[in-house]
N, C-alpha and C. Protein backbone atom coordinates (compact mmCIF):
# COMPACT_ATOMS: atom_id res chain seq x y z
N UNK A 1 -15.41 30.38 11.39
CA UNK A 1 -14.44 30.09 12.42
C UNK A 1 -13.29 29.30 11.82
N UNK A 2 -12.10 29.58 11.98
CA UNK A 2 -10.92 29.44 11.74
C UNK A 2 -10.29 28.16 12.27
N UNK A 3 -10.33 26.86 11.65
CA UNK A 3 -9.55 26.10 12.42
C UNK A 3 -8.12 25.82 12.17
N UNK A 4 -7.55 25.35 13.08
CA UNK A 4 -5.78 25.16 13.49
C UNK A 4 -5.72 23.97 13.51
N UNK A 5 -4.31 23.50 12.89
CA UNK A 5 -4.04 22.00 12.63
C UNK A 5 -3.75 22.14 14.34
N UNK A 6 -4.28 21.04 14.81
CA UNK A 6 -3.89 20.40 16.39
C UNK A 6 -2.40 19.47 16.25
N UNK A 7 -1.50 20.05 16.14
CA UNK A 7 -0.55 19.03 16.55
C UNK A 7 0.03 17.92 17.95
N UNK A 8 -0.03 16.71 17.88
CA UNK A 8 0.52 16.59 19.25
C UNK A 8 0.80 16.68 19.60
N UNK A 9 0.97 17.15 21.06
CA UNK A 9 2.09 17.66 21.95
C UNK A 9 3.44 17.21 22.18
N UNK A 10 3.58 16.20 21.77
CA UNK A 10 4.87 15.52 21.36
C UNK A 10 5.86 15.79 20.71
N UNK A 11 4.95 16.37 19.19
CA UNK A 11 5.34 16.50 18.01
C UNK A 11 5.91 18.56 18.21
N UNK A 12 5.13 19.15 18.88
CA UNK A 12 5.02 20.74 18.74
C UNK A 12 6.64 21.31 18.93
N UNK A 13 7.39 20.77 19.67
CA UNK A 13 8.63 21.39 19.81
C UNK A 13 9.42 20.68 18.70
N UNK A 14 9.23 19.51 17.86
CA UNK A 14 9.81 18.65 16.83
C UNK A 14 9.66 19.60 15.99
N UNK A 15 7.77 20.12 15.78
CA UNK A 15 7.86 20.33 14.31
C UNK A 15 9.06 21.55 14.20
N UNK A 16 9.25 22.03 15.25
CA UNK A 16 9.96 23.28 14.60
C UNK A 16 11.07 23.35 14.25
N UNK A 17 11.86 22.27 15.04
CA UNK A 17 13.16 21.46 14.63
C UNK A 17 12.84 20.79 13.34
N UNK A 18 11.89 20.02 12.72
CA UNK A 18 11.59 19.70 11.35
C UNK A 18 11.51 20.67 10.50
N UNK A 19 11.37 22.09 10.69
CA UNK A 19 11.05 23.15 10.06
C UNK A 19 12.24 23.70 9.47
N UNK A 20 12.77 23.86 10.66
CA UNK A 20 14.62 24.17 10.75
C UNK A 20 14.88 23.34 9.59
N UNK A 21 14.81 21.58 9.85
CA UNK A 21 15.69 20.73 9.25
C UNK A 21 15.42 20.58 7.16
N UNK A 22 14.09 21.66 7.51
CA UNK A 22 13.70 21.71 5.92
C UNK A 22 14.03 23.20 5.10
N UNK A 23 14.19 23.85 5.85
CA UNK A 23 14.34 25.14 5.74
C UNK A 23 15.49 25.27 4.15
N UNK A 24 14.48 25.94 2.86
CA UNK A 24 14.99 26.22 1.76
C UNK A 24 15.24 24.85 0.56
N UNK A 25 14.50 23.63 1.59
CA UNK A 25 14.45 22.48 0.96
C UNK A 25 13.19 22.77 0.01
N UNK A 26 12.91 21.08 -1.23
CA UNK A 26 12.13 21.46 -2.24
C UNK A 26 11.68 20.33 -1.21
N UNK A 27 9.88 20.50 -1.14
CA UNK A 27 9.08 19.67 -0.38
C UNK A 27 8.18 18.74 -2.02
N UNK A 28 8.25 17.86 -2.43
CA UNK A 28 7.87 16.88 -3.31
C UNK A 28 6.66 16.61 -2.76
N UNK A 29 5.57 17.06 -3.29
CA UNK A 29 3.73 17.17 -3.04
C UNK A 29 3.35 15.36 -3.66
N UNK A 30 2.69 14.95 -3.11
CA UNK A 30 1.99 13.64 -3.45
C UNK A 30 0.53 14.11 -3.58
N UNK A 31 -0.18 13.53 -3.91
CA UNK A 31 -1.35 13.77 -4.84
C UNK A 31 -2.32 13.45 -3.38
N UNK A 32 -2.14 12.79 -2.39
CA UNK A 32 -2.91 12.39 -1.41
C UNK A 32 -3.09 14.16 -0.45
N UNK A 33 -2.04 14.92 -0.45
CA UNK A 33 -2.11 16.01 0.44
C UNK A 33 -2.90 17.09 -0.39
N UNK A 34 -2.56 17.37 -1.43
CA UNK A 34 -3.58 18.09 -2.07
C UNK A 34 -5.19 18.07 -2.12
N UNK A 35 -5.35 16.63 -2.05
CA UNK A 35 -6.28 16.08 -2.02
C UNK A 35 -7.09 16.52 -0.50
N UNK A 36 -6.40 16.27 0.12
CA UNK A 36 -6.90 16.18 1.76
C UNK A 36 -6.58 18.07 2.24
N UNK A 37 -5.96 18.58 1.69
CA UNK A 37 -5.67 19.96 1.57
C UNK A 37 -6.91 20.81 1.23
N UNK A 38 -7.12 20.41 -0.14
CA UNK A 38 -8.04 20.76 -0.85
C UNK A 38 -9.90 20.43 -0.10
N UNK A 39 -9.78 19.71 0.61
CA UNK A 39 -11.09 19.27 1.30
C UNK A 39 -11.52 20.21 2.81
N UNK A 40 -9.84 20.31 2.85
CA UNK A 40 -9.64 21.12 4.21
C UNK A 40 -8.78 22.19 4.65
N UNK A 41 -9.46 23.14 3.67
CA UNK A 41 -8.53 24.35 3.39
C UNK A 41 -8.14 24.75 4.66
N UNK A 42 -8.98 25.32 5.64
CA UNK A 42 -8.58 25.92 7.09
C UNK A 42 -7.74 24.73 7.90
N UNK A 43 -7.77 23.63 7.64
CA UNK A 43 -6.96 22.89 8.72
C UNK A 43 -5.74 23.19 8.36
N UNK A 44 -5.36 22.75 6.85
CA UNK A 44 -4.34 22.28 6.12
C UNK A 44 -3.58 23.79 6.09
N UNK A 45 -4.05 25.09 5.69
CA UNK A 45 -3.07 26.23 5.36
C UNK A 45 -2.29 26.33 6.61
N UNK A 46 -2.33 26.77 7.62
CA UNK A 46 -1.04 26.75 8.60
C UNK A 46 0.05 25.89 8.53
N UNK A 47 -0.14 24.70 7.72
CA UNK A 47 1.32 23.84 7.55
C UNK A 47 1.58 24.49 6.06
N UNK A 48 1.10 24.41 5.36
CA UNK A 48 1.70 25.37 4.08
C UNK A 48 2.26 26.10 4.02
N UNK A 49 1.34 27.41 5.13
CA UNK A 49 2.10 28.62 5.27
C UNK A 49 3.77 28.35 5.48
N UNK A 50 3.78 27.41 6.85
CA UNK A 50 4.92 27.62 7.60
C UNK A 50 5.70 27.16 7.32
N UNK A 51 5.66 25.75 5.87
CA UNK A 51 6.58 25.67 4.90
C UNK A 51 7.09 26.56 4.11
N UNK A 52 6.29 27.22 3.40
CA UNK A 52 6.39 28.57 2.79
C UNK A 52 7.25 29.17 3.24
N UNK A 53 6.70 29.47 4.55
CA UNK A 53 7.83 30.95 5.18
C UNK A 53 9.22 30.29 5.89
N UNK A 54 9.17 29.32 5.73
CA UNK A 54 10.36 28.33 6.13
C UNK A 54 11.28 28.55 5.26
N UNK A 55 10.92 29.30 3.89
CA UNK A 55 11.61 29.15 2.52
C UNK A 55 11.49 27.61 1.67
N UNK A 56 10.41 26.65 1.95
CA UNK A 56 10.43 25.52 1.40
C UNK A 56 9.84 25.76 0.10
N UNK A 57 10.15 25.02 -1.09
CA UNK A 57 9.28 25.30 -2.39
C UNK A 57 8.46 24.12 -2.66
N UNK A 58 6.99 24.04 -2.94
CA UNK A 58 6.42 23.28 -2.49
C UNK A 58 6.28 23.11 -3.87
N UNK A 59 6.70 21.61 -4.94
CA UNK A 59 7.12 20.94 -6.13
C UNK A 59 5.98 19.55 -6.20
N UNK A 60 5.78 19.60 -7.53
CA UNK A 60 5.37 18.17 -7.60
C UNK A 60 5.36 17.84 -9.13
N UNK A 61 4.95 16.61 -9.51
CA UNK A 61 4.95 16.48 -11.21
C UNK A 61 3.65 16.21 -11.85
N UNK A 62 3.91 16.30 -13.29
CA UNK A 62 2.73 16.82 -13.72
C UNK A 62 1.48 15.33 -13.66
N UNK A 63 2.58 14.14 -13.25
CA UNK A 63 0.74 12.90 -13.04
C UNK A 63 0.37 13.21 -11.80
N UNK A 64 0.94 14.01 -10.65
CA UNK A 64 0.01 14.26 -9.62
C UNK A 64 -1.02 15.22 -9.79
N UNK A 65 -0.78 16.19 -10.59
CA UNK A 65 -1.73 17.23 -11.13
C UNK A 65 -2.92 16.41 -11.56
N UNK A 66 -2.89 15.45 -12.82
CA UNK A 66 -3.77 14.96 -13.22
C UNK A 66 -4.70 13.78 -12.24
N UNK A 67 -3.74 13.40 -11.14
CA UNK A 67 -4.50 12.31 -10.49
C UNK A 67 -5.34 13.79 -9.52
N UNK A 68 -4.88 14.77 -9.52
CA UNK A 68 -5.57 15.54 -8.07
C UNK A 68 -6.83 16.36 -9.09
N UNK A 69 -6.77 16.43 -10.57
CA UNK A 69 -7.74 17.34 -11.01
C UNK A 69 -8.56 16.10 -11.79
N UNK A 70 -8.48 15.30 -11.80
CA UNK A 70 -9.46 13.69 -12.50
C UNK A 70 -10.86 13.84 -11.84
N UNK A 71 -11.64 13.59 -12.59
CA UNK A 71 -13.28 12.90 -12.04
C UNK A 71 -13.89 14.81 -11.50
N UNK A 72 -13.60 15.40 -12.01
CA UNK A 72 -14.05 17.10 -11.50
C UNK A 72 -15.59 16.74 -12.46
N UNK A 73 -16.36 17.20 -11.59
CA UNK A 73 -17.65 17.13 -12.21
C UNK A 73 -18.78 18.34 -13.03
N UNK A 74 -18.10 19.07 -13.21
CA UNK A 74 -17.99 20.17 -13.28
C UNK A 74 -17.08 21.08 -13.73
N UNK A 75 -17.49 22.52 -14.77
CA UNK A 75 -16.08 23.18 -15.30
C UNK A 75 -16.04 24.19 -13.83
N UNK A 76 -16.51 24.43 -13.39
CA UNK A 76 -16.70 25.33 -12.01
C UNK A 76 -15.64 24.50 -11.14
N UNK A 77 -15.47 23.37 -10.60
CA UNK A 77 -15.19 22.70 -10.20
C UNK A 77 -13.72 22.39 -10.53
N UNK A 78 -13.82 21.98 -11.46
CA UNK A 78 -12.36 21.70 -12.19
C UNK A 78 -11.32 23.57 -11.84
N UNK A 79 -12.08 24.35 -12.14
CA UNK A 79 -11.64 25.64 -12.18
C UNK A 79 -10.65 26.12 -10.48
N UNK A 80 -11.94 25.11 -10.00
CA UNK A 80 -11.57 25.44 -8.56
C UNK A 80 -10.58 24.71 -8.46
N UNK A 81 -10.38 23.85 -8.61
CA UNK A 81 -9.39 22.52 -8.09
C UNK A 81 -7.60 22.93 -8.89
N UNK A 82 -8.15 23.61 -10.15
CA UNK A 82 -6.99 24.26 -10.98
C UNK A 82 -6.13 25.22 -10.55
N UNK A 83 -7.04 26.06 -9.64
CA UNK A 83 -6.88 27.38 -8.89
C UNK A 83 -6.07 27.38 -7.22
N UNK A 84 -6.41 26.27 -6.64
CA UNK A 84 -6.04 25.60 -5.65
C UNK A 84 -4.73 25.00 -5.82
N UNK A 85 -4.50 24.43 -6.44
CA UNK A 85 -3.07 23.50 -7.32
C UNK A 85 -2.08 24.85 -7.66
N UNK A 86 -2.51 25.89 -8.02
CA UNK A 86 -1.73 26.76 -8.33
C UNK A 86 -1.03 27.37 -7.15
N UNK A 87 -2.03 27.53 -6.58
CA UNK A 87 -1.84 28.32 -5.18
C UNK A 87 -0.85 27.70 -4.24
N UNK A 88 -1.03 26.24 -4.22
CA UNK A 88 0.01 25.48 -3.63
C UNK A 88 1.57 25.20 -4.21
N UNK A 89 1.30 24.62 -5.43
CA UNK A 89 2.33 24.40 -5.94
C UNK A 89 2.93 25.21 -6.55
N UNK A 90 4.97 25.54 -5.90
CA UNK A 90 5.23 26.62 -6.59
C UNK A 90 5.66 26.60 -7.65
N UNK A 91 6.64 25.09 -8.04
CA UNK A 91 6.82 24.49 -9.47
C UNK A 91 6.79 23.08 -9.57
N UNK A 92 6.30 23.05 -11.06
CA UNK A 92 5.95 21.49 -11.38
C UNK A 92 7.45 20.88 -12.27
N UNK A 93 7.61 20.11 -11.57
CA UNK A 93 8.92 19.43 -11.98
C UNK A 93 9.05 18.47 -13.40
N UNK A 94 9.58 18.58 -14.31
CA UNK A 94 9.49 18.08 -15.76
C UNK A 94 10.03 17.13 -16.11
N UNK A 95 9.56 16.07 -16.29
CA UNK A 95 10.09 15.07 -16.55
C UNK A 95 11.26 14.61 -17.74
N UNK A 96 11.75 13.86 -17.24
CA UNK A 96 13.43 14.14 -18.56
C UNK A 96 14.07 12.47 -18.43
N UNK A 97 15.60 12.40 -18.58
CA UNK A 97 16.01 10.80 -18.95
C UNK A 97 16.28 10.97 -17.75
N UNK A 98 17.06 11.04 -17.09
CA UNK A 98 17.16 10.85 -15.60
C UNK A 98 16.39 10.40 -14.54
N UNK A 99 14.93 11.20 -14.80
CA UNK A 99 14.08 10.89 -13.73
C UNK A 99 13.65 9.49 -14.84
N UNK A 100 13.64 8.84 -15.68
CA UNK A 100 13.64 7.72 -16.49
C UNK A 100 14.20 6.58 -16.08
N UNK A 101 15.35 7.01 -16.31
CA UNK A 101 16.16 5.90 -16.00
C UNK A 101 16.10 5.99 -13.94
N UNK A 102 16.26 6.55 -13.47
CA UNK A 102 15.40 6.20 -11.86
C UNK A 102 14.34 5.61 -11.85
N UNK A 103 13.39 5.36 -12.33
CA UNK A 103 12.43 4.86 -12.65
C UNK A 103 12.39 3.68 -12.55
N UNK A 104 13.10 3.39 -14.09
CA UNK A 104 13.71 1.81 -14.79
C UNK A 104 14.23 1.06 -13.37
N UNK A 105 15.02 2.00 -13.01
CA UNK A 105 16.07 1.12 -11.67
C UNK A 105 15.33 0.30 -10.45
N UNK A 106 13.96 1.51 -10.05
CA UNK A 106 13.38 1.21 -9.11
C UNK A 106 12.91 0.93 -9.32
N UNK A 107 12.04 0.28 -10.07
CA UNK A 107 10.98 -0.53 -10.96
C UNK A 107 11.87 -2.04 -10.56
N UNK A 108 13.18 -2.26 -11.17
CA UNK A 108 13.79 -3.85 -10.91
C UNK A 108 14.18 -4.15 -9.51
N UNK A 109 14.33 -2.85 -9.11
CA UNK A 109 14.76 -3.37 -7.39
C UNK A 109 13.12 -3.90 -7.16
N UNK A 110 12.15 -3.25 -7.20
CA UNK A 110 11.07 -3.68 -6.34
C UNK A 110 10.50 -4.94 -6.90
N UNK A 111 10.99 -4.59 -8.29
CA UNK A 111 10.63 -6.59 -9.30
C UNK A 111 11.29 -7.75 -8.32
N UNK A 112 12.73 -7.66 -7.41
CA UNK A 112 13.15 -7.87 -6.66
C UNK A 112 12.68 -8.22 -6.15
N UNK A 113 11.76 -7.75 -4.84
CA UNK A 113 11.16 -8.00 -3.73
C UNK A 113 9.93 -8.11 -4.13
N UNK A 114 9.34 -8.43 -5.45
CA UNK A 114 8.15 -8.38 -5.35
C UNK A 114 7.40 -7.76 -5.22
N UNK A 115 7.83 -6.62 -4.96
CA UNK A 115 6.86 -5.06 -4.50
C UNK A 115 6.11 -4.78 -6.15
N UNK A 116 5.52 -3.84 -6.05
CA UNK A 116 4.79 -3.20 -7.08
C UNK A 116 4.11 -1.68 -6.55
N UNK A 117 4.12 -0.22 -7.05
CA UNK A 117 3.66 0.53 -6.44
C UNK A 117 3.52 1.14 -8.00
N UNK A 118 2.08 2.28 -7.78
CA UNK A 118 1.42 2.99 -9.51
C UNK A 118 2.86 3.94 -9.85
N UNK A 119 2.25 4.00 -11.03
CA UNK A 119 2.91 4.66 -12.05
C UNK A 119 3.45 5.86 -11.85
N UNK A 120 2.64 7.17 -10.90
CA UNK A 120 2.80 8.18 -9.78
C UNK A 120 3.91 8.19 -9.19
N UNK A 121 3.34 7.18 -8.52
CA UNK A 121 4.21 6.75 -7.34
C UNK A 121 6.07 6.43 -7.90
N UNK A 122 5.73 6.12 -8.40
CA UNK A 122 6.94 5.43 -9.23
C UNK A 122 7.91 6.65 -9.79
N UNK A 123 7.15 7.67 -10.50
CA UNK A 123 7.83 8.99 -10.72
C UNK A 123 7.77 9.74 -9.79
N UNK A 124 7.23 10.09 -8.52
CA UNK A 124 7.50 10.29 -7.49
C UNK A 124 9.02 10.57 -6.97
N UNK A 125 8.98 8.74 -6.80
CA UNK A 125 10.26 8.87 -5.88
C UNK A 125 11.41 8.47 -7.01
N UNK A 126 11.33 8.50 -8.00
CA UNK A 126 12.14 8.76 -9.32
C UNK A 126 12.61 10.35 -9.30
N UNK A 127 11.55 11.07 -8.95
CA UNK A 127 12.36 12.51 -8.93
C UNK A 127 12.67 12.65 -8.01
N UNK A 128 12.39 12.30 -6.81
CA UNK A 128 13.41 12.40 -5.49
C UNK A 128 14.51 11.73 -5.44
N UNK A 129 15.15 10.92 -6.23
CA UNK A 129 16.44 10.19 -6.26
C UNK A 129 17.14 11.58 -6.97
N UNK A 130 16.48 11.75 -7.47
CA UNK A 130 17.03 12.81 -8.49
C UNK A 130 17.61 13.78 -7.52
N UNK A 131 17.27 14.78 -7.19
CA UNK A 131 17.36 15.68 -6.16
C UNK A 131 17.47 15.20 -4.75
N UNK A 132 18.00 13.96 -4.40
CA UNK A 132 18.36 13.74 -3.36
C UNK A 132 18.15 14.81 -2.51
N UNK A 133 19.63 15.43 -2.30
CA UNK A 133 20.41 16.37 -1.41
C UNK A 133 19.38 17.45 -0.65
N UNK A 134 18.51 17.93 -1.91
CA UNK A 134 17.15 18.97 -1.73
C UNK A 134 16.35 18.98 -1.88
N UNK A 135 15.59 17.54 -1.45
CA UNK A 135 14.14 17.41 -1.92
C UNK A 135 13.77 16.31 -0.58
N UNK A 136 12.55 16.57 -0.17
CA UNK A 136 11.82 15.29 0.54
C UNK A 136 10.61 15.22 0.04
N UNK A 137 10.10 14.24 -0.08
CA UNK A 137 8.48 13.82 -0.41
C UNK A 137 7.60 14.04 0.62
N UNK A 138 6.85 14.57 0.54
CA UNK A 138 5.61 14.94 1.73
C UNK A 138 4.31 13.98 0.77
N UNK A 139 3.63 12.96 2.24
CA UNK A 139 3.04 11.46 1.54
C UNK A 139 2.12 11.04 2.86
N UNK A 140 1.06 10.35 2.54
CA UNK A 140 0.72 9.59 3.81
C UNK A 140 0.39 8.71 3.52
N UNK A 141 0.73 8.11 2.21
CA UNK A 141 0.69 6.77 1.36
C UNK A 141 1.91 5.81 2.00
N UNK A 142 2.11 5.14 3.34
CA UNK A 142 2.76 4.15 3.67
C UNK A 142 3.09 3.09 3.20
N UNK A 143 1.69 2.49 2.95
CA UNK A 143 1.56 1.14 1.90
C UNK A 143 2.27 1.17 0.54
N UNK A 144 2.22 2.88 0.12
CA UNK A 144 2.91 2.67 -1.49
C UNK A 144 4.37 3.04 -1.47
N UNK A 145 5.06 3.26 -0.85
CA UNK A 145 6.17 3.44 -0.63
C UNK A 145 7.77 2.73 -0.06
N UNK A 146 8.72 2.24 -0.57
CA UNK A 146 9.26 1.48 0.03
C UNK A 146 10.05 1.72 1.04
N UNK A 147 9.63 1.28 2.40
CA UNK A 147 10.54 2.56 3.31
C UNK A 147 12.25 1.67 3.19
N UNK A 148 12.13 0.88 2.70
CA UNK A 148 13.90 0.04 2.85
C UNK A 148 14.57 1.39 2.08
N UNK A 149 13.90 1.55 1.11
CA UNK A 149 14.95 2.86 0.29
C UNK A 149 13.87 4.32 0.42
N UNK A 150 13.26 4.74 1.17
CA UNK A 150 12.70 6.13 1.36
C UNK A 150 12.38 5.69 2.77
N UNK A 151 13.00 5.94 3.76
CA UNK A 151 12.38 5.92 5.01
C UNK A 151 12.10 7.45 5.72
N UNK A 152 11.05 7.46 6.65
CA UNK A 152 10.24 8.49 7.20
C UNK A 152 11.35 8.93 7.80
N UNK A 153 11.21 10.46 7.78
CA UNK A 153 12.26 11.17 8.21
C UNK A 153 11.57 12.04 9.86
N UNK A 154 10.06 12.51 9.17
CA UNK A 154 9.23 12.97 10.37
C UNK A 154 7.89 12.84 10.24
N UNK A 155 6.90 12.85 11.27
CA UNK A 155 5.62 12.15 10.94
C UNK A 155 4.80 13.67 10.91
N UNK A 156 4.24 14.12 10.51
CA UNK A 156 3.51 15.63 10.87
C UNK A 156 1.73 15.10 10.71
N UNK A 157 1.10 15.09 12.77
CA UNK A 157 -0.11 14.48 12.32
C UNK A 157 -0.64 15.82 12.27
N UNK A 158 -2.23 15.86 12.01
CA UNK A 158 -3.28 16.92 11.82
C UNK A 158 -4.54 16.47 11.87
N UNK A 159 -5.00 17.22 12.96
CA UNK A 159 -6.52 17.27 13.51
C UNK A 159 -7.28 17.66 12.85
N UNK A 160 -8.14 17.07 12.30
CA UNK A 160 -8.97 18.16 11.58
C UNK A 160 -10.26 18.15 12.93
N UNK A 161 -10.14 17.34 13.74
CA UNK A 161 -11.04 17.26 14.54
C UNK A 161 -12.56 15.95 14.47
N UNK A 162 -12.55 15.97 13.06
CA UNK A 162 -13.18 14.67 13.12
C UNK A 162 -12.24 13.60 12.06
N UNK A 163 -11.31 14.03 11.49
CA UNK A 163 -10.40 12.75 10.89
C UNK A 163 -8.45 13.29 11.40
N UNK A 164 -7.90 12.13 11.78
CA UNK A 164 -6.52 12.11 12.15
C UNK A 164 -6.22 11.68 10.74
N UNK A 165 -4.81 12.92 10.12
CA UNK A 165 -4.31 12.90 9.14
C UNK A 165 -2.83 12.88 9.73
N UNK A 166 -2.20 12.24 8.60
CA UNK A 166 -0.52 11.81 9.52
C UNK A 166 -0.03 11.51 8.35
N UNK A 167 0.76 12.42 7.71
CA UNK A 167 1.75 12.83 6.61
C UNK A 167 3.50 12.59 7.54
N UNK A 168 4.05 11.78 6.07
CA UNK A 168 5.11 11.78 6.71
C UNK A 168 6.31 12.39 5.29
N UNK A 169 7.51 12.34 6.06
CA UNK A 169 8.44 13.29 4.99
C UNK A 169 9.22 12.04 4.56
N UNK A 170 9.70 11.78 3.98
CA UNK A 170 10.72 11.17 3.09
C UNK A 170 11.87 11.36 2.51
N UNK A 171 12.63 10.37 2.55
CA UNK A 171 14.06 10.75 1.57
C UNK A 171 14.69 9.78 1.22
N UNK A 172 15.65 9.62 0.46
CA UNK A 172 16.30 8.70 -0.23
C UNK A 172 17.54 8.24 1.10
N UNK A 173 17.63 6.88 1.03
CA UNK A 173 18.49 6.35 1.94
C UNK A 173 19.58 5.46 0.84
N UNK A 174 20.62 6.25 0.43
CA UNK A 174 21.43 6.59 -0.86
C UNK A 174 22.21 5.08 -0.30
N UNK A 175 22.62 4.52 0.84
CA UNK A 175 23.11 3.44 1.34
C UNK A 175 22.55 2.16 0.86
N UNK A 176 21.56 2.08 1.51
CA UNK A 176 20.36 0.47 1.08
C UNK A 176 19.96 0.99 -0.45
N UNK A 177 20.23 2.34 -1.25
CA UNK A 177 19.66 1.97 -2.78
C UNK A 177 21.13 1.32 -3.59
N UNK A 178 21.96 2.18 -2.89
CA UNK A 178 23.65 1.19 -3.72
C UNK A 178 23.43 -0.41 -3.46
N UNK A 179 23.04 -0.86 -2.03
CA UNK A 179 23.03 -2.21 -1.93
C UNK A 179 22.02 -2.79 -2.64
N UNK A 180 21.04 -2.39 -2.94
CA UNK A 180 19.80 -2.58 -3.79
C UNK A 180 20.43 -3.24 -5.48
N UNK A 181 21.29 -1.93 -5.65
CA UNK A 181 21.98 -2.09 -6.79
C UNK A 181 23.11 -3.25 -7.10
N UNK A 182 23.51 -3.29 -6.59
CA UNK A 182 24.76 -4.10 -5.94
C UNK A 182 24.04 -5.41 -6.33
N UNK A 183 22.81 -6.13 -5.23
CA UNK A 183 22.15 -6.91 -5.65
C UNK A 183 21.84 -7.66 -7.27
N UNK A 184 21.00 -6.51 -7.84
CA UNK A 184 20.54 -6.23 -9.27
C UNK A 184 21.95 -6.94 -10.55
N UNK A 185 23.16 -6.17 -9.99
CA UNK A 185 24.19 -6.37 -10.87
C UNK A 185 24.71 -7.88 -10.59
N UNK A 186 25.26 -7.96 -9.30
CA UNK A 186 25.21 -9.42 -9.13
C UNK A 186 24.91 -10.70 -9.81
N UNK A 187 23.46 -10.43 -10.59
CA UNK A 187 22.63 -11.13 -11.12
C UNK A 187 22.69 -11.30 -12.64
């Protein structure tokens, strides 16, 4: 039996306006959805699909690969998890000086505030500075994320029926990262 992500009724006429609002965008995969994807193939494929056919290209980099294929206990296993990753992701984004030096930057803003978020995470939203204009992060990592400079754009929850999953989209708020900067130089 076939299950369907339950969206809230709240959300059902949004998502499609969110769909619209992504339509031919690059969707930036976090290692948490694969993860929860991968556990729950039948919930999770109807939002894939409909990214997919939205024209979205579903991107991520190569430490989310390794955090989503780590601790496989098994070559069967690993095989599977390899096979799955493929299926989802349509390209893996390569790391270069740019997404570097984004890095470096957001690394001192959050030295700033004291923040601290992993190494992932960190190239993450290093390649989404990058690609601003055409990229959002798809995440349900709240805690690791700084929403002052990536704030939630839309929340997309999912039923699996015995766990509430609530992924949200992201983007660069190009305003508060100049003031960020601004700050930094100041100094």
């Amino acid at each position: 039996m076939k299950t369907t992500p339950v969206l809230l009724s709240l959300i059902k006429t949004e998502f499609k306006q969110l769909l619209s609002a992504l339509q031919q965008k690059h969707i930036l995969i976090d290692t948490n959805f694969l993860i929860d994807a991968n556990r729950n193939k039948n919930i999770f494929s109807d939002l894939i699909e409909s990214l997919k056919k939205n024209s979205c290209t579903l991107v991520t980099i190569n430490g989310v690969y390794h955090e989503f294929i780590k601790g496989r206990k098994s070559i069967e296993d690993y095989k599977s998890m390899f096979s799955y990753y493929q299926e989802i992701i349509d390209y893996e984004i390569p790391f270069d000086s740019s997404v570097r030096e984004n890095a470096n930057t957001l690394i001192k803003v959050l030295l700033k505030r004291s923040s601290q978020i992993s190494y992932t995470d960190i190239l993450l939203l290093a390649t989404l500075m990058k690609y601003n204009q055409n990229m959002y992060l798809l995440s349900k990592d709240k805690s690791d994320i700084p929403l002052f400079l990536f704030p939630v754009k839309a929340t997309i929850p999912i039923d699996s029926g015995e766990t509430n999953y609530f992924y949200s989209i992201y983007s660069l708020d190009q305003i508060n990262y100049e003031k960020e900067l601004e700050k930094i130089l100041k100094k």
